[in-house]
N, C-alpha and C. Protein backbone atom coordinates (compact mmCIF):
# COMPACT_ATOMS: atom_id res chain seq x y z
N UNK A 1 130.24 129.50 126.57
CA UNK A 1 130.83 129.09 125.32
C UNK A 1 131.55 130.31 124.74
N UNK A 2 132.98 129.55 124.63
CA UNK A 2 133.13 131.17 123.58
C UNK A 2 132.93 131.11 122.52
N UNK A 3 133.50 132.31 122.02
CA UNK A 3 133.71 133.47 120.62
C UNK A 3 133.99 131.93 119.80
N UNK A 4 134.96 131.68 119.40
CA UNK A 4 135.99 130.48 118.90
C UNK A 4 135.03 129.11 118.75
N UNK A 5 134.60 129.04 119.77
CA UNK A 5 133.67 127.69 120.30
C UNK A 5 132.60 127.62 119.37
N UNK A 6 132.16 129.10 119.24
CA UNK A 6 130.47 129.44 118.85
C UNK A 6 130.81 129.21 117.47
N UNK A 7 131.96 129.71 116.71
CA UNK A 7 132.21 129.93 115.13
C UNK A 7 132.21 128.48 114.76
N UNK A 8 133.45 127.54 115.32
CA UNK A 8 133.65 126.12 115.12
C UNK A 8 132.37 125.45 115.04
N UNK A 9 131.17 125.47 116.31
CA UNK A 9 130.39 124.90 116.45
C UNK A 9 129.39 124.90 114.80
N UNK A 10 129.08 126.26 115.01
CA UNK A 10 128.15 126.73 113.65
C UNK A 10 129.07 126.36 112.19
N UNK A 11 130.12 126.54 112.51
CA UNK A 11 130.75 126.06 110.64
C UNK A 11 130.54 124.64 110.72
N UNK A 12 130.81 123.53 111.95
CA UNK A 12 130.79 122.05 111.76
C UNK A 12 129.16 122.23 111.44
N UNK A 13 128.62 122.94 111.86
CA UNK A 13 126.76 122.02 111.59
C UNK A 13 126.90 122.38 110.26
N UNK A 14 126.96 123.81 109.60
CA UNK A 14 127.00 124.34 108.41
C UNK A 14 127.37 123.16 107.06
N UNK A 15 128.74 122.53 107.48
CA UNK A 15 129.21 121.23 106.68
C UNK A 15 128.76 120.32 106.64
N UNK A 16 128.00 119.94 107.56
CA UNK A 16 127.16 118.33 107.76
C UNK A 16 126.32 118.98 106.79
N UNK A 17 125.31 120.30 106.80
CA UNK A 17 124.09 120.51 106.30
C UNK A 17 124.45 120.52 104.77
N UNK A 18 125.54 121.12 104.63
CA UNK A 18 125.88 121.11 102.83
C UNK A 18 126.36 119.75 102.42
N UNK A 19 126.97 118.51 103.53
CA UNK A 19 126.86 117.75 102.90
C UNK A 19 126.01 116.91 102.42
N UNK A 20 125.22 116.94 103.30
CA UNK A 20 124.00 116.16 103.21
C UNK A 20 122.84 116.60 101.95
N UNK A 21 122.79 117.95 101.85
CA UNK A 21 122.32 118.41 100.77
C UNK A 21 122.74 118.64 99.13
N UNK A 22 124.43 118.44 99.61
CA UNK A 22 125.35 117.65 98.28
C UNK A 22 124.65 116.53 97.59
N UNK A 23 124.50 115.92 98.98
CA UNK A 23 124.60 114.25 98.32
C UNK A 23 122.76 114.44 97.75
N UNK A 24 121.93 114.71 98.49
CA UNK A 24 120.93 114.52 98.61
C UNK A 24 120.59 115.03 96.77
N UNK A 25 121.04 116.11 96.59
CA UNK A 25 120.99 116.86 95.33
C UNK A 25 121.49 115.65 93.99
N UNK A 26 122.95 115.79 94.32
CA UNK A 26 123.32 114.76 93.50
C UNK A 26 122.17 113.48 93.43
N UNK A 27 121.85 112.47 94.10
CA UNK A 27 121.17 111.39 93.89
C UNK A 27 119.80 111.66 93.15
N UNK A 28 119.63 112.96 93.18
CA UNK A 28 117.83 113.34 92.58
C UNK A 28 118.86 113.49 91.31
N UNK A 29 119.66 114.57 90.90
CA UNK A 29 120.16 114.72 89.66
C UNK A 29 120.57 113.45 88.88
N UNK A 30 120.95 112.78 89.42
CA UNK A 30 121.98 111.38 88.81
C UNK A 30 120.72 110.38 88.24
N UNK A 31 119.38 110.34 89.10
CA UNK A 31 118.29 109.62 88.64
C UNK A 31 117.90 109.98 87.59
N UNK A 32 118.39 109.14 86.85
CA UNK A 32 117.39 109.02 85.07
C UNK A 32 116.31 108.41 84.95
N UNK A 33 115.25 108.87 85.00
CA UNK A 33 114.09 107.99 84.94
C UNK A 33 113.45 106.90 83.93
N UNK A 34 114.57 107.54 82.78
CA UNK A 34 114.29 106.93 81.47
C UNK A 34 115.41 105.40 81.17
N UNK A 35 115.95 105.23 81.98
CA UNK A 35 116.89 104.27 81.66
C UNK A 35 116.56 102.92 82.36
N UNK A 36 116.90 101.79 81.47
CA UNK A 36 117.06 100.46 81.88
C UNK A 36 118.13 100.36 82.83
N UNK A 37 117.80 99.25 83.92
CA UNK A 37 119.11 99.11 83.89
C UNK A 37 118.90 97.32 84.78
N UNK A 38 120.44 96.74 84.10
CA UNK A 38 120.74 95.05 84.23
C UNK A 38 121.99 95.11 84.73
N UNK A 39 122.30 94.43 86.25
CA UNK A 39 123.35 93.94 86.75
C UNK A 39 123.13 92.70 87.14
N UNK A 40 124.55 91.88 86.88
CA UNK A 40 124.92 90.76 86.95
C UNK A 40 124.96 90.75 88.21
N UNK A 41 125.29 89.55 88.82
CA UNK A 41 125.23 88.82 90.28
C UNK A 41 125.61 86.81 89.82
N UNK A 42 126.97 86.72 89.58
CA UNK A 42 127.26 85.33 89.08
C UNK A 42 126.15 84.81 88.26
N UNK A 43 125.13 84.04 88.69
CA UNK A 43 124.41 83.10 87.97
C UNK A 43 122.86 84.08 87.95
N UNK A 44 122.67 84.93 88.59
CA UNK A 44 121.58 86.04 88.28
C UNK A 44 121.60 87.05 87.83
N UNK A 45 120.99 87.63 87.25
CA UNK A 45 120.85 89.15 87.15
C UNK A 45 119.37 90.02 87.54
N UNK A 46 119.82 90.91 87.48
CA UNK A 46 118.79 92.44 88.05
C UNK A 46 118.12 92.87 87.18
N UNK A 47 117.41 92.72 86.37
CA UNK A 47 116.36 93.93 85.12
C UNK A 47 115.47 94.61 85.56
N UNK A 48 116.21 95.74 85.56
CA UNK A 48 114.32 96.89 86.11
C UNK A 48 114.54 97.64 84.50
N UNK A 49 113.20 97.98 84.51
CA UNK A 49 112.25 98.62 83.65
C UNK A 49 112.72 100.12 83.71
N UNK A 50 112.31 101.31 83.02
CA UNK A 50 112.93 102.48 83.08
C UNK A 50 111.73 103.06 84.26
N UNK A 51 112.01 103.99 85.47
CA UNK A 51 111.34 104.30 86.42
C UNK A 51 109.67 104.87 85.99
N UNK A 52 110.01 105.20 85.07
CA UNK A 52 108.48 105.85 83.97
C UNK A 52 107.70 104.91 83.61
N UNK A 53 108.16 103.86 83.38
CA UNK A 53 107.12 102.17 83.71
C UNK A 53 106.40 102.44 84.96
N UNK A 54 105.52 102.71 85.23
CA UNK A 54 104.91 102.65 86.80
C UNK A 54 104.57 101.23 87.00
N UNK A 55 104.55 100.24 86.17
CA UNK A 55 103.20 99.66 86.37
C UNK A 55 104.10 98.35 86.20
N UNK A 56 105.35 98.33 85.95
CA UNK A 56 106.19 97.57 85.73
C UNK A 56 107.38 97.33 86.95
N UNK A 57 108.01 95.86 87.33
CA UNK A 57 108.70 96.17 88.40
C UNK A 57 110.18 95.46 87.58
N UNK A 58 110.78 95.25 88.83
CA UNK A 58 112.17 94.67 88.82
C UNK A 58 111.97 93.29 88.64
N UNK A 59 112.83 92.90 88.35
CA UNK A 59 113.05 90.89 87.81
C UNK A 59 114.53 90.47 88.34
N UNK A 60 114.48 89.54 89.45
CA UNK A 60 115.91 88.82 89.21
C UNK A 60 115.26 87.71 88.28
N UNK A 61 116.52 87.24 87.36
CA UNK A 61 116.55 86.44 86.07
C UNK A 61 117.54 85.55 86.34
N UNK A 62 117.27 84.38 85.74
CA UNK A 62 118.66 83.30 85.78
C UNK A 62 118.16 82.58 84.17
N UNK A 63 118.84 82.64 83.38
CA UNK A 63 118.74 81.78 81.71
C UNK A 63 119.42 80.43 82.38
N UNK A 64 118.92 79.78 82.33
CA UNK A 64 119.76 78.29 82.14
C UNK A 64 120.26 77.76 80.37
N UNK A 65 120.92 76.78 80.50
CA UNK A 65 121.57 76.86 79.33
C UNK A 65 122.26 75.45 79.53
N UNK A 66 122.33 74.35 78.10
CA UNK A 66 122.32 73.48 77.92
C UNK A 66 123.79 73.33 77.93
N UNK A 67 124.88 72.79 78.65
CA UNK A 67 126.44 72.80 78.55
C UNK A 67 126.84 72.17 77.29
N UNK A 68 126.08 71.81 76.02
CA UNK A 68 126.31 71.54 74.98
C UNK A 68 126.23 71.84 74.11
N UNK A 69 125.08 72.36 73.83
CA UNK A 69 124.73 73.76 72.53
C UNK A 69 124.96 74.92 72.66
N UNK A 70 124.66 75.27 73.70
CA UNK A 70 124.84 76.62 74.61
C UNK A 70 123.47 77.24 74.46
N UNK A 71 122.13 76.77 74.11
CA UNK A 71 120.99 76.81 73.44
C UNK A 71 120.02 76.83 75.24
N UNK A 72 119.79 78.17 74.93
CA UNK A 72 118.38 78.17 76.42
C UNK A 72 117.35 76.74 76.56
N UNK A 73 117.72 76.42 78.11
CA UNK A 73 116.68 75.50 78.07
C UNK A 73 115.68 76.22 79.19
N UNK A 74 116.26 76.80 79.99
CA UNK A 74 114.76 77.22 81.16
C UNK A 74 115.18 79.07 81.37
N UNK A 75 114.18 79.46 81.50
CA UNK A 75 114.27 80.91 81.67
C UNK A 75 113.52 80.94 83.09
N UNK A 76 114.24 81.41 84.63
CA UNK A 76 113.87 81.52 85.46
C UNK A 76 113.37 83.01 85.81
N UNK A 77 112.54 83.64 86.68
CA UNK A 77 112.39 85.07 86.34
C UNK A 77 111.79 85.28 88.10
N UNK A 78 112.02 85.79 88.63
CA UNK A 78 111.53 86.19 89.81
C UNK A 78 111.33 87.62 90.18
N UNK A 79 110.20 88.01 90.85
CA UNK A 79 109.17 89.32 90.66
C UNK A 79 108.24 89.53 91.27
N UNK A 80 107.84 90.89 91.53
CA UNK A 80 106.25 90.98 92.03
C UNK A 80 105.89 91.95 91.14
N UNK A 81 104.10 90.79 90.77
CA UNK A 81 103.54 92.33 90.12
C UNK A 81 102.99 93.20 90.80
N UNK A 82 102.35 94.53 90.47
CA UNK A 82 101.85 95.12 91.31
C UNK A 82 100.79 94.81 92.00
N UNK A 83 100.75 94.83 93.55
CA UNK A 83 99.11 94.38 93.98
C UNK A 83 99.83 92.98 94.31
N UNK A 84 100.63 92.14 93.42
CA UNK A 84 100.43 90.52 93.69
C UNK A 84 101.86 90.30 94.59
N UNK A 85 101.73 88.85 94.65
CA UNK A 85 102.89 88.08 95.79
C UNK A 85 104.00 87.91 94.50
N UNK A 86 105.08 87.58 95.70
CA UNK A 86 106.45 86.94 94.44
C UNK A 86 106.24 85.89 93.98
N UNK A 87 106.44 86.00 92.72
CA UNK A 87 106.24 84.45 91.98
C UNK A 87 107.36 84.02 91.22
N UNK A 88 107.55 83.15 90.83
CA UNK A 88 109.03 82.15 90.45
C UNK A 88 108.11 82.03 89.20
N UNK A 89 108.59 83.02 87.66
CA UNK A 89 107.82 82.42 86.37
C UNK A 89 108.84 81.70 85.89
N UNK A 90 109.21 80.44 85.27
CA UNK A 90 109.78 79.29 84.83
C UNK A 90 109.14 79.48 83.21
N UNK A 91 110.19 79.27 82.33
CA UNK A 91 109.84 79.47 80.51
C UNK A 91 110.60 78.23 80.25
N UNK A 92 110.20 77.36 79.64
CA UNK A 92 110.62 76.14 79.33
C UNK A 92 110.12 76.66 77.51
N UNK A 93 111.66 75.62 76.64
CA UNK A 93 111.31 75.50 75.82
C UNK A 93 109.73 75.22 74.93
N UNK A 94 109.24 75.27 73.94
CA UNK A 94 108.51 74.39 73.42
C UNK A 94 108.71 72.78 72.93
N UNK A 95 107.88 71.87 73.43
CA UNK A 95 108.54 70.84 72.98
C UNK A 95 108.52 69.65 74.32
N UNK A 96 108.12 70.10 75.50
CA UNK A 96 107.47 69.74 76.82
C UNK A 96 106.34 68.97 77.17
N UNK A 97 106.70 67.71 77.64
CA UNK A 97 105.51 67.35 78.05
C UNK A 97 104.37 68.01 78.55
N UNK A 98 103.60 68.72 78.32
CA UNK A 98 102.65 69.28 78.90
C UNK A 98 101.65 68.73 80.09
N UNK A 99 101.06 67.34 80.09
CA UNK A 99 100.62 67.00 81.26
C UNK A 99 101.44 66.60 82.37
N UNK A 100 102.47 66.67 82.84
CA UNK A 100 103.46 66.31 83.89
C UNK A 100 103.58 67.33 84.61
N UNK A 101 103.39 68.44 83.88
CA UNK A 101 103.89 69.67 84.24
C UNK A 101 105.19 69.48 84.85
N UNK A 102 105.77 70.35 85.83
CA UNK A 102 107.41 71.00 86.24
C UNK A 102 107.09 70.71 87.53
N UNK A 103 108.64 69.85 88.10
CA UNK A 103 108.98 69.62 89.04
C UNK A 103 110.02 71.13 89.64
N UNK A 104 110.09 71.25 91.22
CA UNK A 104 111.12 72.15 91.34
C UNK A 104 111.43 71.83 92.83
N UNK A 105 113.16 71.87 93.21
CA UNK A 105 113.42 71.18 94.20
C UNK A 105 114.35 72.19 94.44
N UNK A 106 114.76 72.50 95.82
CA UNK A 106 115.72 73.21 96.29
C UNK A 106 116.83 72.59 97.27
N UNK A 107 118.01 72.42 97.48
CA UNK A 107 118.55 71.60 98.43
C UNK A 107 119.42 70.33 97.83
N UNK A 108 120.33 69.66 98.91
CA UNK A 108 120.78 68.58 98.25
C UNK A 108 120.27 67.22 98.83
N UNK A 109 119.17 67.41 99.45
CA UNK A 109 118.55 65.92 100.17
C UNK A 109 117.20 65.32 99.48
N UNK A 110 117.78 64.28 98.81
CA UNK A 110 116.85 63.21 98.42
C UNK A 110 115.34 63.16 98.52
N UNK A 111 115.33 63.50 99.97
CA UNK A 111 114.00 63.05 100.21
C UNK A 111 113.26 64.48 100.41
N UNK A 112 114.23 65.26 100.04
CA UNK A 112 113.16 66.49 99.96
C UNK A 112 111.75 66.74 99.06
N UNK A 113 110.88 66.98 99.20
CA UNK A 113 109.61 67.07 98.58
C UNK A 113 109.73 67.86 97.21
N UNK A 114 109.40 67.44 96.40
CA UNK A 114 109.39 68.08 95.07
C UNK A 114 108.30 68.74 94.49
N UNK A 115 108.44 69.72 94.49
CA UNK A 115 106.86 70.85 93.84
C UNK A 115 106.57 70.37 93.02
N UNK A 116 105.67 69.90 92.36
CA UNK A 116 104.93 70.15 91.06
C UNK A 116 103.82 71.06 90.71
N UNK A 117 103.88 71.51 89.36
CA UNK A 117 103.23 72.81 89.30
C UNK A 117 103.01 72.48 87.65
N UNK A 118 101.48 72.81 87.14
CA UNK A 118 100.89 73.12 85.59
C UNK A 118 101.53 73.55 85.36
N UNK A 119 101.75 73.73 83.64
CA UNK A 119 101.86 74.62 82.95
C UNK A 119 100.77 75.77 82.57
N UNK A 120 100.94 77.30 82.84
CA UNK A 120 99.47 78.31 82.62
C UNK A 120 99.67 78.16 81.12
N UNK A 121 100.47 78.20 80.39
CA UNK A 121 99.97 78.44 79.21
C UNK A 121 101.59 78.21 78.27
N UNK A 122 101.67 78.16 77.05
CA UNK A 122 102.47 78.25 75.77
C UNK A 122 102.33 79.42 75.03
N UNK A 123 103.37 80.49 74.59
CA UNK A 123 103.58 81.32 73.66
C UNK A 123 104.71 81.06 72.80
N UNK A 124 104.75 82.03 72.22
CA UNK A 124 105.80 81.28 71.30
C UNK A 124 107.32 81.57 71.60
N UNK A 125 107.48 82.24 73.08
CA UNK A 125 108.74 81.87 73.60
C UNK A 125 108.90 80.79 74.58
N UNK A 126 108.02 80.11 74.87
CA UNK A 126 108.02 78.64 75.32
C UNK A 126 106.60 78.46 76.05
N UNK A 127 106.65 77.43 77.04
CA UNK A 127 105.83 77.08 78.05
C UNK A 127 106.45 77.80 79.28
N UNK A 128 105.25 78.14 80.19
CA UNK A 128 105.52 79.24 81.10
C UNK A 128 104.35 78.40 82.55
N UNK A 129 105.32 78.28 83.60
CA UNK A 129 104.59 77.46 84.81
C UNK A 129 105.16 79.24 86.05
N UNK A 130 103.94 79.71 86.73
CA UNK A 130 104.24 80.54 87.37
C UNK A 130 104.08 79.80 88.90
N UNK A 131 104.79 80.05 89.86
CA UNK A 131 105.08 79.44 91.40
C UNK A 131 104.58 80.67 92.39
N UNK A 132 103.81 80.89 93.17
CA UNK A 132 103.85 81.75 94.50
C UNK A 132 104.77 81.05 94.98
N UNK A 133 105.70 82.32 95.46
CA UNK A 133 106.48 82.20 96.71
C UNK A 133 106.16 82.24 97.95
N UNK A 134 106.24 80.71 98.61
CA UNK A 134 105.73 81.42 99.75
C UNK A 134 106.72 81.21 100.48
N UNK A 135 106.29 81.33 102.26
CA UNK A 135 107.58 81.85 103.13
C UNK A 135 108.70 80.63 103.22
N UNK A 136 108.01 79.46 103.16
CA UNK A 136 108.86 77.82 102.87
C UNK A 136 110.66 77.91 102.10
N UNK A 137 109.53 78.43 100.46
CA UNK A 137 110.32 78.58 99.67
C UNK A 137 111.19 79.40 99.58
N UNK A 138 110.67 80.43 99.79
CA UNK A 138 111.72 81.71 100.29
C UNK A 138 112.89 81.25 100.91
N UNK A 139 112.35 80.88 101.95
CA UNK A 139 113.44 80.24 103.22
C UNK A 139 114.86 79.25 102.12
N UNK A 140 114.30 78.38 101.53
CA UNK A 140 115.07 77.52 100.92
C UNK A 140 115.87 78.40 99.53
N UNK A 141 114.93 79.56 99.05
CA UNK A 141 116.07 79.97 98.27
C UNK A 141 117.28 80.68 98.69
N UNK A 142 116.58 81.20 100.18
CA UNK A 142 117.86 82.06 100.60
C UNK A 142 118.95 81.58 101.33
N UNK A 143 118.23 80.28 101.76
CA UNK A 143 119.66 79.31 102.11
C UNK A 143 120.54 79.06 100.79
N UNK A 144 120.31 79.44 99.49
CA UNK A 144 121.77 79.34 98.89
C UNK A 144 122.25 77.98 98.69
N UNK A 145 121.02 77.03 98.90
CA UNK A 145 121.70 75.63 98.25
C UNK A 145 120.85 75.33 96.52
N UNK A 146 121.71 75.03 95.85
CA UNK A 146 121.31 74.93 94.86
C UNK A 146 120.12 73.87 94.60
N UNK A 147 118.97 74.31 93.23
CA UNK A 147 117.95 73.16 92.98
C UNK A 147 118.17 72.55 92.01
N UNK A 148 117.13 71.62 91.60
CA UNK A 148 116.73 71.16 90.48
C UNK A 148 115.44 71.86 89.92
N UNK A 149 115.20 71.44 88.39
CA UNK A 149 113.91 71.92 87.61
C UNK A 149 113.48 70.23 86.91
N UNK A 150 112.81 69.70 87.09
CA UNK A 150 112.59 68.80 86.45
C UNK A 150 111.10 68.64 85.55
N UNK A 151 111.20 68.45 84.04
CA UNK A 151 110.24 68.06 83.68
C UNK A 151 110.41 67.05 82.30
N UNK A 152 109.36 67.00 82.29
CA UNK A 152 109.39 65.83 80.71
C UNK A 152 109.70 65.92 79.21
N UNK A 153 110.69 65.30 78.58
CA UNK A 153 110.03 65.24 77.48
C UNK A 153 109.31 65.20 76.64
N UNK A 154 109.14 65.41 75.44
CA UNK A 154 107.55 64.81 74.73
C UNK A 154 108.07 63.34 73.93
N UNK A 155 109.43 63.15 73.29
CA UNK A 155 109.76 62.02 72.77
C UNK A 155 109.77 60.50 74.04
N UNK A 156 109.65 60.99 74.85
CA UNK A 156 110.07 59.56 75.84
C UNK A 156 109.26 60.19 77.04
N UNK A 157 108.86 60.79 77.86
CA UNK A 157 108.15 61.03 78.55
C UNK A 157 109.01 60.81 80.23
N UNK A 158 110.25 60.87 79.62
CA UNK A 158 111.03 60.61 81.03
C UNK A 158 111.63 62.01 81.66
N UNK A 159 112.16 61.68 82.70
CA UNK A 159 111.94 63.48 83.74
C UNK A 159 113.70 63.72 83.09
N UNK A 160 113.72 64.82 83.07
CA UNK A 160 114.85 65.20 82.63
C UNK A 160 115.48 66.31 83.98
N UNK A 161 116.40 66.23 84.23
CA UNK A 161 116.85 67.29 85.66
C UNK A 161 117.69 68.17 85.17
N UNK A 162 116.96 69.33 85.49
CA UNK A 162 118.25 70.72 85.27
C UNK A 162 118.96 71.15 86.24
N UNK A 163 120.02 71.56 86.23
CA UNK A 163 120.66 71.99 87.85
C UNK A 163 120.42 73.60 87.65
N UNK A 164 119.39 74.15 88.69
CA UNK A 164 119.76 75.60 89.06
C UNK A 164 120.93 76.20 90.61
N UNK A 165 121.11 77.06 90.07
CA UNK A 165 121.99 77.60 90.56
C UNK A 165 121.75 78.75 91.30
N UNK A 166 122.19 78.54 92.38
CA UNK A 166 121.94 79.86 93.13
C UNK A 166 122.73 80.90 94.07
N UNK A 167 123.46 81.10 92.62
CA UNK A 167 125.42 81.64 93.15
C UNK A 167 124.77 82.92 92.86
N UNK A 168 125.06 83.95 93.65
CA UNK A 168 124.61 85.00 93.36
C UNK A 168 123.45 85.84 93.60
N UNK A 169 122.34 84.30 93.97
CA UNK A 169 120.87 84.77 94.09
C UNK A 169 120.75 86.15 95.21
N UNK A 170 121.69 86.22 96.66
CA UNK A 170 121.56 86.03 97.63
C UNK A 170 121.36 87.86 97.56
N UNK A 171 122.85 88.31 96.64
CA UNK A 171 122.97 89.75 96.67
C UNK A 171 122.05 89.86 95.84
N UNK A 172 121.47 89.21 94.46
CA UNK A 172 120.70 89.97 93.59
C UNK A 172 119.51 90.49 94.15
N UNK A 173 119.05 89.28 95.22
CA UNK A 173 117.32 89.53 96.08
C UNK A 173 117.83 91.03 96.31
N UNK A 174 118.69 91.37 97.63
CA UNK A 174 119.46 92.49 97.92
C UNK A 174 118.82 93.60 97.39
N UNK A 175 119.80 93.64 95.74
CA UNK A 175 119.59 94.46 95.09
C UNK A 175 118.27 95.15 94.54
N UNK A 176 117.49 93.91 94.67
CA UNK A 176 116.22 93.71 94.07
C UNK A 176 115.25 94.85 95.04
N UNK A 177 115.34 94.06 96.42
CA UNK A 177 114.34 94.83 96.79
C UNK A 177 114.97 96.07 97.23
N UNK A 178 116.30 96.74 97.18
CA UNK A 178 116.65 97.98 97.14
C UNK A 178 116.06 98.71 95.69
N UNK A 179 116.29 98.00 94.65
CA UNK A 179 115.49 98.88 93.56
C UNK A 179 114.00 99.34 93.50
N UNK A 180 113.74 97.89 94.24
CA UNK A 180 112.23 98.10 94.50
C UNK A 180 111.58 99.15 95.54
N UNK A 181 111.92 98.92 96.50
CA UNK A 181 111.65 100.40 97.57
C UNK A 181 112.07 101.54 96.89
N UNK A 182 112.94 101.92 95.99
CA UNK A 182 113.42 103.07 95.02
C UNK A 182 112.18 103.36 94.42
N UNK A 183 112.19 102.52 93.47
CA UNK A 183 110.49 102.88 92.65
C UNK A 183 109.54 102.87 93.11
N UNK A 184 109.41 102.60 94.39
CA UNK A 184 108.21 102.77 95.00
C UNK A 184 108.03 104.15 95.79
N UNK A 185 109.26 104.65 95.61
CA UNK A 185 109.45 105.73 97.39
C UNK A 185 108.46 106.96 96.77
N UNK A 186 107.61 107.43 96.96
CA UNK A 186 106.73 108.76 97.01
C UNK A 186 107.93 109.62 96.41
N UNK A 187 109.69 109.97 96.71
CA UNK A 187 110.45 110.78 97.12
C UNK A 187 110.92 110.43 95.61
N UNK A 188 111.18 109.78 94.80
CA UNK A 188 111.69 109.39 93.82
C UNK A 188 110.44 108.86 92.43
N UNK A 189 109.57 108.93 93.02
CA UNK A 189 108.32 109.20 92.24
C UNK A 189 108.01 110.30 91.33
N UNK A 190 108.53 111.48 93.00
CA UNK A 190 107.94 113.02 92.20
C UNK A 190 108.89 113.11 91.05
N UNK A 191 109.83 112.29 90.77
CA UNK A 191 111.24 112.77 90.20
C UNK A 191 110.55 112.23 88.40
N UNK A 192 109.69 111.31 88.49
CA UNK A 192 109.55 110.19 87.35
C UNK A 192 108.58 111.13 86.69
């Protein structure tokens, strides 16, 4: 090898090593540990907690919303807590049939099987029915066909159908569990 060969060789590694330690630098500096942060995804969005939450994770969210009032009717929220599985928490107004509990359907075929699921409880931002995800459902949200939410009235006791939407879901998961391996990484920990 020559003279020429040997210099080229050692300055190209030299540049990979500073770049890599550019970037590497920058991404620890640029991490704010203290900040929220919410991105959109069409009909979802992203909410993580500020990284100093330990104990707190990421949420894809979808608000549904009445095409007439413009007045929230279902608050969809998807998540893991720590320790637990993903669960689908559903916030329905107050004002819900309570023994019918919530229907939830994914897909556009008829005869598809329809979940039903209690309500755990009422606060005073609505009624709240939580879902394990399991691998079924999964499957059907990530196929990207849109569901229904169905539940009752309390004046008439008849099923009322919401259309969810799942424009967007596909990158938010994405995003989701990229934030999530973030807050989890040992490497971005020491940083919090």
């Amino acid at each position: 090898m020559t003279n020429l060969t040997q210099k080229l060789v050692i300055g190209g590694a030299a540049l990979v090593v500073g770049l890599v330690a550019g970037w590497a630098i920058h991404g620890v500096a640029g991490y704010n540990t203290a900040t929220q942060a919410m991105t959109s995804y069409d009909s979802w969005r992203l909410a993580c907690p500020a990284a100093m939450q330990k104990d707190a994770g990421c949420e894809i969210v979808q608000d549904i919303q009445d095409n007439q009032s413009h007045s929230e009717v279902a608050r969809i929220a998807i998540g893991k807590p720590p320790g637990g599985k993903t669960t689908l928490d559903i916030t329905m107004p107050l004002g819900v049939a309570l023994e019918p509990g919530i229907g939830i359907r994914f897909g556009t075929d008829p005869k598809e099987p329809l979940r039903t699921e209690k309500y755990r409880t009422c606060t005073q931002q609505g009624c709240i029915v939580d879902i394990v995800i399991d691998d079924k459902h999964q499957a059907k949200l990530n196929d990207g066909k849109d569901g229904q939410l169905l539940f009752a009235g309390v004046t008439d006791g008849k099923p009322i159908a919401i259309p969810i939407s799942l424009k967007g879901y596909a990158a938010a998961a994405r995003a989701y569990d990229s934030s999530e391996a973030k807050r989890s990484s040992w490497f971005w920990r020491m940083w919090s």
